[in-house]
Protein backbone atom coordinates (compact mmCIF):
# COMPACT_ATOMS: atom_id res chain seq x y z
CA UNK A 1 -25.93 -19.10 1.81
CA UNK A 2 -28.03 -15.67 1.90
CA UNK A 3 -26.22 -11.92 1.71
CA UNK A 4 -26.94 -11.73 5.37
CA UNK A 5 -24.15 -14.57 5.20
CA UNK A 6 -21.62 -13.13 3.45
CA UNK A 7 -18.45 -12.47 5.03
CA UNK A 8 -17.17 -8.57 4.76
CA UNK A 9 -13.99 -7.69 3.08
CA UNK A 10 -12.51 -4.25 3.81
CA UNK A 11 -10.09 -3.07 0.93
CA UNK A 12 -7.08 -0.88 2.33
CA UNK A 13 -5.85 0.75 -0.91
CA UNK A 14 -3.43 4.15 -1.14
CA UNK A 15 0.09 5.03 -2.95
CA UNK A 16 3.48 3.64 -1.35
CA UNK A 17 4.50 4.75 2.30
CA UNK A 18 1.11 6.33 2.96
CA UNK A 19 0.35 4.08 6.13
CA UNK A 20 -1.87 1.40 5.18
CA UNK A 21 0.60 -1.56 7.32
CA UNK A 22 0.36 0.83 10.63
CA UNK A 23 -3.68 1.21 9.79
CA UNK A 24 -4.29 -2.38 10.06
CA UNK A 25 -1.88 -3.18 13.12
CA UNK A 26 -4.47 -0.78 14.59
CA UNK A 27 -7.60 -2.49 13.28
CA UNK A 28 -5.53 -5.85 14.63
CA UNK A 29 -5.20 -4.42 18.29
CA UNK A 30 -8.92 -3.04 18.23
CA UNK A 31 -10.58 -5.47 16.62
CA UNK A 32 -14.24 -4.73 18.08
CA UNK A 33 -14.61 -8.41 19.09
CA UNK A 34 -14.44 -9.60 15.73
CA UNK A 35 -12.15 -12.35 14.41
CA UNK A 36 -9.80 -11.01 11.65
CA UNK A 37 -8.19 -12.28 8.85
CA UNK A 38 -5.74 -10.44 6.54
CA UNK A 39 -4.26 -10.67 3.06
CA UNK A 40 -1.06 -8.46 2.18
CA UNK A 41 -0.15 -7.60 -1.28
CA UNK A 42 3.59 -6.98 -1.75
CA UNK A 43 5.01 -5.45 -4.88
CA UNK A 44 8.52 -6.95 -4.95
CA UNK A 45 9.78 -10.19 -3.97
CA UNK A 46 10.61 -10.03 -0.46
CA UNK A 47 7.84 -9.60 1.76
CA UNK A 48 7.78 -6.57 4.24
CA UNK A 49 4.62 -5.50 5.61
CA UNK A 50 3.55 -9.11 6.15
CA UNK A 51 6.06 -10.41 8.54
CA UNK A 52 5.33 -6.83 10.53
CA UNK A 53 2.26 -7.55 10.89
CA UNK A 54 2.43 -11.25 11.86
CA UNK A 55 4.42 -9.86 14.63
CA UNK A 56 1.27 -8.38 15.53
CA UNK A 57 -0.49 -11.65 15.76
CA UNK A 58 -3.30 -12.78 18.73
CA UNK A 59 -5.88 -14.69 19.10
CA UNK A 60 -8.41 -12.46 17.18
CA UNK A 61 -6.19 -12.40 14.57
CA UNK A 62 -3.81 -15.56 14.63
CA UNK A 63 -0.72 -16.04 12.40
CA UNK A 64 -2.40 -18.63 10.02
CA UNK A 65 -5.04 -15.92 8.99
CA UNK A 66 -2.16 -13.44 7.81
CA UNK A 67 -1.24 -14.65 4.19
CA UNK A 68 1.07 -12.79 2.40
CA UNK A 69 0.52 -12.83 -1.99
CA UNK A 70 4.28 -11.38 -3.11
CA UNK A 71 5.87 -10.23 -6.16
CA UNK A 72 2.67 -9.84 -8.18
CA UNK A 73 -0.59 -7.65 -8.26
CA UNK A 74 -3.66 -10.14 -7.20
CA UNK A 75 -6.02 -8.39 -9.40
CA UNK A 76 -3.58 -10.42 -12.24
CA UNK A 77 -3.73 -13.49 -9.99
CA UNK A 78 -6.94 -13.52 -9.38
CA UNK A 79 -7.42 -17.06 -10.61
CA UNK A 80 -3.75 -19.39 -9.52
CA UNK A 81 -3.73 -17.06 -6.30
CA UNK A 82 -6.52 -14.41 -4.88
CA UNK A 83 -9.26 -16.64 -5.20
CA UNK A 84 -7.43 -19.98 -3.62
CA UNK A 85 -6.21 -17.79 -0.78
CA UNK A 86 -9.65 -15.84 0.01
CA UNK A 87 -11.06 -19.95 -0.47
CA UNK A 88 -8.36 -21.54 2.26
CA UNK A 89 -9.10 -18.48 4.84
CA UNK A 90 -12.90 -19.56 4.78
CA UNK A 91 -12.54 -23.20 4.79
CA UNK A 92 -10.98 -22.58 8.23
CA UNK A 93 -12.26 -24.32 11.03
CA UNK A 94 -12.81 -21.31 12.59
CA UNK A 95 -13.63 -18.86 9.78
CA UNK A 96 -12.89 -14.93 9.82
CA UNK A 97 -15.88 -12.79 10.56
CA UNK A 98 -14.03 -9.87 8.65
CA UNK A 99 -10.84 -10.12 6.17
CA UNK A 100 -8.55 -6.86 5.60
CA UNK A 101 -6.55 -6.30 2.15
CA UNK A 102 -3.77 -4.65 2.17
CA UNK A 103 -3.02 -3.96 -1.77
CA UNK A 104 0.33 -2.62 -2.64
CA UNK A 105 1.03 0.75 -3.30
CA UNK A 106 0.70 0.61 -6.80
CA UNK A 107 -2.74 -1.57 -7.26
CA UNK A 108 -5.38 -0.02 -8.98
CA UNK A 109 -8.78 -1.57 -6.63
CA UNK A 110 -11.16 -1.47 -9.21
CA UNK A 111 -9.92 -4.92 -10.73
CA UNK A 112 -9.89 -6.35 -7.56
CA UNK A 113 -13.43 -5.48 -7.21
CA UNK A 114 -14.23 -7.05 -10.04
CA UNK A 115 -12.77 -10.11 -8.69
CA UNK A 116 -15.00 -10.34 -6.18
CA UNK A 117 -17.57 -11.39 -8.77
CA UNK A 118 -16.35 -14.64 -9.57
CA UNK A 119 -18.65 -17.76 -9.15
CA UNK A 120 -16.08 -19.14 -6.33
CA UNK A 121 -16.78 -16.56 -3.85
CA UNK A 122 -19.15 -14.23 -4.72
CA UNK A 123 -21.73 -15.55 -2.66
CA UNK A 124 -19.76 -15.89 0.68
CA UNK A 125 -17.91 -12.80 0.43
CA UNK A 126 -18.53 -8.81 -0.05
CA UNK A 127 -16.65 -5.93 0.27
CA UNK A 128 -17.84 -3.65 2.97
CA UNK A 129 -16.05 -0.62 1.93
CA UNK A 130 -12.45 0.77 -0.34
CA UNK A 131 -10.43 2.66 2.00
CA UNK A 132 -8.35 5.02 0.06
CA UNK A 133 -5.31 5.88 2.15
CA UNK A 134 -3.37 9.43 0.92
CA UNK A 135 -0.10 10.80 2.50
CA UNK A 136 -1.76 14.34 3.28
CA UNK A 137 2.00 16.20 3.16
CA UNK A 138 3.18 14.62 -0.16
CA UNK A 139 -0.21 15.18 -1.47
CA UNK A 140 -0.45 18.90 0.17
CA UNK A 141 2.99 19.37 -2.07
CA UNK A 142 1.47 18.32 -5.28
CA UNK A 143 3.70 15.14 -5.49
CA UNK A 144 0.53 13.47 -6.42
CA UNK A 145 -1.69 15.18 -8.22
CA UNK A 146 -2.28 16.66 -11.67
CA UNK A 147 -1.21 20.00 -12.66
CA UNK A 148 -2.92 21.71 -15.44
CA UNK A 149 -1.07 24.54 -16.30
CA UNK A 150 2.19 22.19 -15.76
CA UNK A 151 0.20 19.78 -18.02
CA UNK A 152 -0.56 22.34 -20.39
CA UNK A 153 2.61 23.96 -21.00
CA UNK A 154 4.09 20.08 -21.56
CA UNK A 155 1.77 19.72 -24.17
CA UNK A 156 2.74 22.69 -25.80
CA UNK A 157 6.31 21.98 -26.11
CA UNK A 158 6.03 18.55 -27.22
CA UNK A 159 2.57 17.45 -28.80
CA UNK A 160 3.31 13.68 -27.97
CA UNK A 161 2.39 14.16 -24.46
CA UNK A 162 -0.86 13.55 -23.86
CA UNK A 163 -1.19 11.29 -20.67
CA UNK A 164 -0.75 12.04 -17.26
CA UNK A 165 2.04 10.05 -15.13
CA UNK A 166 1.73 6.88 -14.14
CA UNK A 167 1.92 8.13 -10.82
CA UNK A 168 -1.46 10.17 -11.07
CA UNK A 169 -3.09 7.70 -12.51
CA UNK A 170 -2.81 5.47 -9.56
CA UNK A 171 -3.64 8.15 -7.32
CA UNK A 172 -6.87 9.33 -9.50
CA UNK A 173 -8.00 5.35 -9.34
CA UNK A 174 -7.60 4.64 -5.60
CA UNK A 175 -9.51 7.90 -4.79
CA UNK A 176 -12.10 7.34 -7.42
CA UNK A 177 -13.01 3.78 -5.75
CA UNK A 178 -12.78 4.35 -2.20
CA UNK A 179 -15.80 5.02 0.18
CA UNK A 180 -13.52 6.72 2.53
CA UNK A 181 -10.55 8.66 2.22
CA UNK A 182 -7.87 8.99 5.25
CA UNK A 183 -5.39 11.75 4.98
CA UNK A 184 -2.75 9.76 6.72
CA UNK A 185 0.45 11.67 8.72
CA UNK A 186 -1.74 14.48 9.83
CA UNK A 187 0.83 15.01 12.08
CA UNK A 188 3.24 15.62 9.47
CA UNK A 189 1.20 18.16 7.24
CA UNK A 190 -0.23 20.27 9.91
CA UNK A 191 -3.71 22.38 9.47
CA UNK A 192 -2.49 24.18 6.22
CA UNK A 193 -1.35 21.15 4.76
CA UNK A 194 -4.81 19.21 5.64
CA UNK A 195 -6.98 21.85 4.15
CA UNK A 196 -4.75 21.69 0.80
CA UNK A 197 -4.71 17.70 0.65
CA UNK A 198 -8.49 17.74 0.99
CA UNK A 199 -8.92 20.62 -1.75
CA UNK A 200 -6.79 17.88 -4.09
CA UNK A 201 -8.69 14.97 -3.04
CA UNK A 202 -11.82 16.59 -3.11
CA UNK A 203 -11.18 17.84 -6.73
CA UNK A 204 -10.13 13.84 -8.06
CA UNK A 205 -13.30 12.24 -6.60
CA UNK A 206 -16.12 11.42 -9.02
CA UNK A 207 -18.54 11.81 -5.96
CA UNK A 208 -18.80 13.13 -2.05
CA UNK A 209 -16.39 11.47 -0.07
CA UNK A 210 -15.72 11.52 3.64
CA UNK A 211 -12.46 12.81 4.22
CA UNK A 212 -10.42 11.94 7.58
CA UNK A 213 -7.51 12.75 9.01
CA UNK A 214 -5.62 10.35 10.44
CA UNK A 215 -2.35 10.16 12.54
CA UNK A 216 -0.08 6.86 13.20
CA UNK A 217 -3.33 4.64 11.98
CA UNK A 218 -5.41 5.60 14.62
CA UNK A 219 -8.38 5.72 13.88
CA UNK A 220 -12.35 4.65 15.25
CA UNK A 221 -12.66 1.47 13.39
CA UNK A 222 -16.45 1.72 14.12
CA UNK A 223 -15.92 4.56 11.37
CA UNK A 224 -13.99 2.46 8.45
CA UNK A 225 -15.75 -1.33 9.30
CA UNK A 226 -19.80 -1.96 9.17
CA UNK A 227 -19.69 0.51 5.87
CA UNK A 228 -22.15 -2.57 4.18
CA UNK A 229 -21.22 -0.57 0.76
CA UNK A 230 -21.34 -3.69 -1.30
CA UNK A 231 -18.63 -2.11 -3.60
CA UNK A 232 -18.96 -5.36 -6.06
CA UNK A 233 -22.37 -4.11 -7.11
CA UNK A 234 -21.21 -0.49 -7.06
CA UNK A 235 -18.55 -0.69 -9.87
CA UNK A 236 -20.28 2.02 -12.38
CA UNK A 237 -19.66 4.91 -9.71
CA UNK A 238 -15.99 4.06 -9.50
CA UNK A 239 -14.84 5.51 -12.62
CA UNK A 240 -10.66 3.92 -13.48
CA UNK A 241 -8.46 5.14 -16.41
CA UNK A 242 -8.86 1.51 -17.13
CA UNK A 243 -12.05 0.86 -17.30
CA UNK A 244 -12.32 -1.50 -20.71
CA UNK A 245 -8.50 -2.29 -20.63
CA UNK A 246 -7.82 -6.00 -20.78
CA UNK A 247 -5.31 -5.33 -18.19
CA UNK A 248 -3.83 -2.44 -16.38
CA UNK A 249 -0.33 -1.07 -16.35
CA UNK A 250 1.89 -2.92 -13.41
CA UNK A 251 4.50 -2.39 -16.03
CA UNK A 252 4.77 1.27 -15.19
CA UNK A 253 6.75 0.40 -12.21
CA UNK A 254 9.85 -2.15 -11.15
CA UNK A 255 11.05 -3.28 -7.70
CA UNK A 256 14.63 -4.86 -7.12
CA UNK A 257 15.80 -6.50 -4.22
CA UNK A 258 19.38 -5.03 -2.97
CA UNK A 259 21.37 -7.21 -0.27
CA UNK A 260 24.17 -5.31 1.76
CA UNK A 261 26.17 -6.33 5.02
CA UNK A 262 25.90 -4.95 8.21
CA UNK A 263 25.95 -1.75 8.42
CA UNK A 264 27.78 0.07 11.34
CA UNK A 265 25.58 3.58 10.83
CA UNK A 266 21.74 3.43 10.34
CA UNK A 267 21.93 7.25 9.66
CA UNK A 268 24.13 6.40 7.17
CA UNK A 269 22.34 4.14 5.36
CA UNK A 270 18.98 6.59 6.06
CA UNK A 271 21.22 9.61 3.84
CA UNK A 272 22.01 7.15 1.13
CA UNK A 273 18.19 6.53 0.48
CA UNK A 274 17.78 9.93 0.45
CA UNK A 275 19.97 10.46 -1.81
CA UNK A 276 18.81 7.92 -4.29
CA UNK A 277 15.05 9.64 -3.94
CA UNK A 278 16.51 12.65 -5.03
CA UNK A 279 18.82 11.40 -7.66
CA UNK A 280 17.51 8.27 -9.60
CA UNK A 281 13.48 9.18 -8.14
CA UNK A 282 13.49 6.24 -6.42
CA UNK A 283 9.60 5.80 -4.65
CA UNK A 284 10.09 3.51 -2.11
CA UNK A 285 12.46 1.49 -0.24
CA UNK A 286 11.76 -0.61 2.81
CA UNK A 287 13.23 -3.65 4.34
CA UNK A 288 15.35 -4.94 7.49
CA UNK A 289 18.95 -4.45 7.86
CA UNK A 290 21.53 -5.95 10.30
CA UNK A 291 23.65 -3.62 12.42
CA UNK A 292 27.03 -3.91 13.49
CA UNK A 293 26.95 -5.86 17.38
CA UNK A 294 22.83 -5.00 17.84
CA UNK A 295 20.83 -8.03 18.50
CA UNK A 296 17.72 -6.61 16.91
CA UNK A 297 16.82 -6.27 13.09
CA UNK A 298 16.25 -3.09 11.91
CA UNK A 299 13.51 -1.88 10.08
CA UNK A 300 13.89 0.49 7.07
CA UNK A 301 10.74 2.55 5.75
CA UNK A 302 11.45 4.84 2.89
CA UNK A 303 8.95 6.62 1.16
CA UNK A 304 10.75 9.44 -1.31
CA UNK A 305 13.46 11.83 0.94
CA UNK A 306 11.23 10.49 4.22
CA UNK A 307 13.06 7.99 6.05
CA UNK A 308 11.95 5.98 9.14
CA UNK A 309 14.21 3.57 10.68
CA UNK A 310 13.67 1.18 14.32
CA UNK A 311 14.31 -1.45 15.77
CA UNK A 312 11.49 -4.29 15.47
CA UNK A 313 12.65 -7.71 17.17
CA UNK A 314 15.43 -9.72 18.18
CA UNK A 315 17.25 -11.79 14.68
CA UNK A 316 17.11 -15.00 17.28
CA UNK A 317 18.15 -17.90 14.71
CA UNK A 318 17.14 -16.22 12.00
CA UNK A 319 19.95 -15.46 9.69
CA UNK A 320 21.52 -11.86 10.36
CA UNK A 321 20.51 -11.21 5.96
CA UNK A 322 19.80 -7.16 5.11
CA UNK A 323 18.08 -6.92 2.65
CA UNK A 324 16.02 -3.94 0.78
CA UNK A 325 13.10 -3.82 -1.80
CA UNK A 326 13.79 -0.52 -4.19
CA UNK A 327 10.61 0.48 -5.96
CA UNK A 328 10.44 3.21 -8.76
CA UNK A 329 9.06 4.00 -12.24
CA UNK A 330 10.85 0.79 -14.51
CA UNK A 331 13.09 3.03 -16.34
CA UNK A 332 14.56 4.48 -13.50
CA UNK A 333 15.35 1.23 -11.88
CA UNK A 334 19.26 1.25 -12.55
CA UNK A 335 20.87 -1.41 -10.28
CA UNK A 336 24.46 -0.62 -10.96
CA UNK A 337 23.86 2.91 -10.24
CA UNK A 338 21.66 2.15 -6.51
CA UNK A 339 24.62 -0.04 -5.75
CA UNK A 340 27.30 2.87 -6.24
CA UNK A 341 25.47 5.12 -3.92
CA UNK A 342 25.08 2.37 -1.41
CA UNK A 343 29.19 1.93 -1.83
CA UNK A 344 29.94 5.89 -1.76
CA UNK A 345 27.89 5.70 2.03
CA UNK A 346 30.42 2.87 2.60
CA UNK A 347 27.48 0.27 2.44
């Protein structure tokens, strides 16, 4: 099997919330007369973004190519589960002639790159570009990046400090390995915003990057597929606060799964996330929720004090089960203490 061969991987990287499920349901409906496979990466145990986007399933992109890997990173699976999975989607009868990953929101891509070195696959598979996804309003209002002068006056007060956040880091690494950066939510952040999102971005990369903006996913995928970047071979120009750790620091962060009963008031329920962003910095919350004589399940998206709630699809036989994934920092993960909010809503 020659390069010319190789089947192109597209990486879809970015922090929690910042749009990379709603990217590729776009890519999915446009697919450019390719056939598609994709691999979701869920941090937490109950898968989310996957069963969206098998909703989304055709024939260029058919249910069995949508795998879901949950409750783990795959860059520290790469051996019981990355590689088997990306080995079962080309063994296919009909085998993808592109493969999306969706990471989760806290995977740093470089590792993954790495992966793509191993003897298994290496020579039927290359990734054609990192797309860094970055929530242009949270990033516009510094919730993501550095602060020197913060930094520096930290340091000052107590000498022990001399890291930045976890939260950074993962920020610094996505940008530093992508090939293109979206500033997702446009929308949302407005010209100002835009111009200040770029400034940060611009200042984290090691390199030039393109830098789009991007609104509800939509985007040219003629612009983000065909990038033939070879990012395997590329790893030296994607510098990681990693680079030379034997592993890198999933342990920064924890994820819960919370099951309530119906619920008679989604708005409700919407104010009691909030309130747990802005109390116990909770990151991220997402899952689907039964309400009170409504047929359909619906869909919680959380990402900090921004909440997004719809209706998806009908339960059908499914069982009527709500159930939410709470992500944060693993210190602030206090069960007993989500739980009493949820109870003070009436939840």
């Amino acid at each position: 099997m020659t390069d010319l061969a190789k089947i192109p991987v597209t990486v879809i990287t970015g922090f929690l919330g910042a749009g990379k499920t709603t990217l590729i349901r776009h890519l999915m409906q446009n697919p450019q007369g390719k056939r598609l496979a994709v691999l979701v990466n869920e941090f937490g145990t109950v898968g989310v973004d996957g069963d969206i986007l098998k909703s989304c399933a055709d024939e260029n992109c058919p249910e069995e190519n949508i795998v879901e890997l949950a409750n783990g990173c795959i860059c520290c699976t790469v051996a019981d589960e990355f590689i088997p999975t990306v080995e079962a989607l080309l063994a296919m009868p009909r085998r993808p002639d592109h493969i999306l990953i969706e990471t989760s929101g806290l995977a740093l891509p470089k590792p993954l790159l790495k992966a793509f070195d191993w003897p298994a696959i290496r020579s039927k598979i290359t990734v054609d570009g990192v797309i860094a996804l970055a929530d242009a309003e949270a990033v516009a209002a510094g919730r993501f990046a550095p602060d020197p002068e913060a930094v520096t006056a930290q340091a000052m007060a107590d000498a022990g400090i001399d890291h930045e956040t976890p939260l950074s880091e993962v920020f610094e690494d996505q940008i530093s390995c992508a090939d293109i950066v979206l500033l997702s939510k446009a929308d949302l952040a407005g010209e100002a915003g835009l111009a200040a999102a770029r400034a940060v971005v611009e200042a984290e990369a090691p390199r030039k990057l393109p830098i789009l903006a991007m609104t509800e996913g939509i985007i040219d995928p003629a612009v983000i597929l065909g990038l033939n970047a070879a990012a395997e071979d590329d790893l030296a120009a994607r510098p990681s606060h990693h680079d030379g750790a034997d592993d890198h620091e999933h342990d920064d962060f924890d994820s819960i799964v919370i099951e309530i009963g119906e619920i008679a008031d989604p708005e409700g329920l919407a104010e009691a996330l909030r309130r747990l962003a802005r109390e116990q910095d909770i990151l991220r919350v997402k899952g689907h929720v039964a309400v009170q004589g409504k047929p359909m399940r619906l869909l919680m998206q959380a990402v900090g004090e921004r909440v997004r709630h719809q209706f998806d699809r009908p339960w059908g036989t499914a069982p009527r089960a709500s159930r939410l994934v709470v992500i944060a920092e693993h210190d602030r993960i206090d069960p007993a203490a989500i739980r009493a909010v949820l109870a003070e809503a009436g939840i």
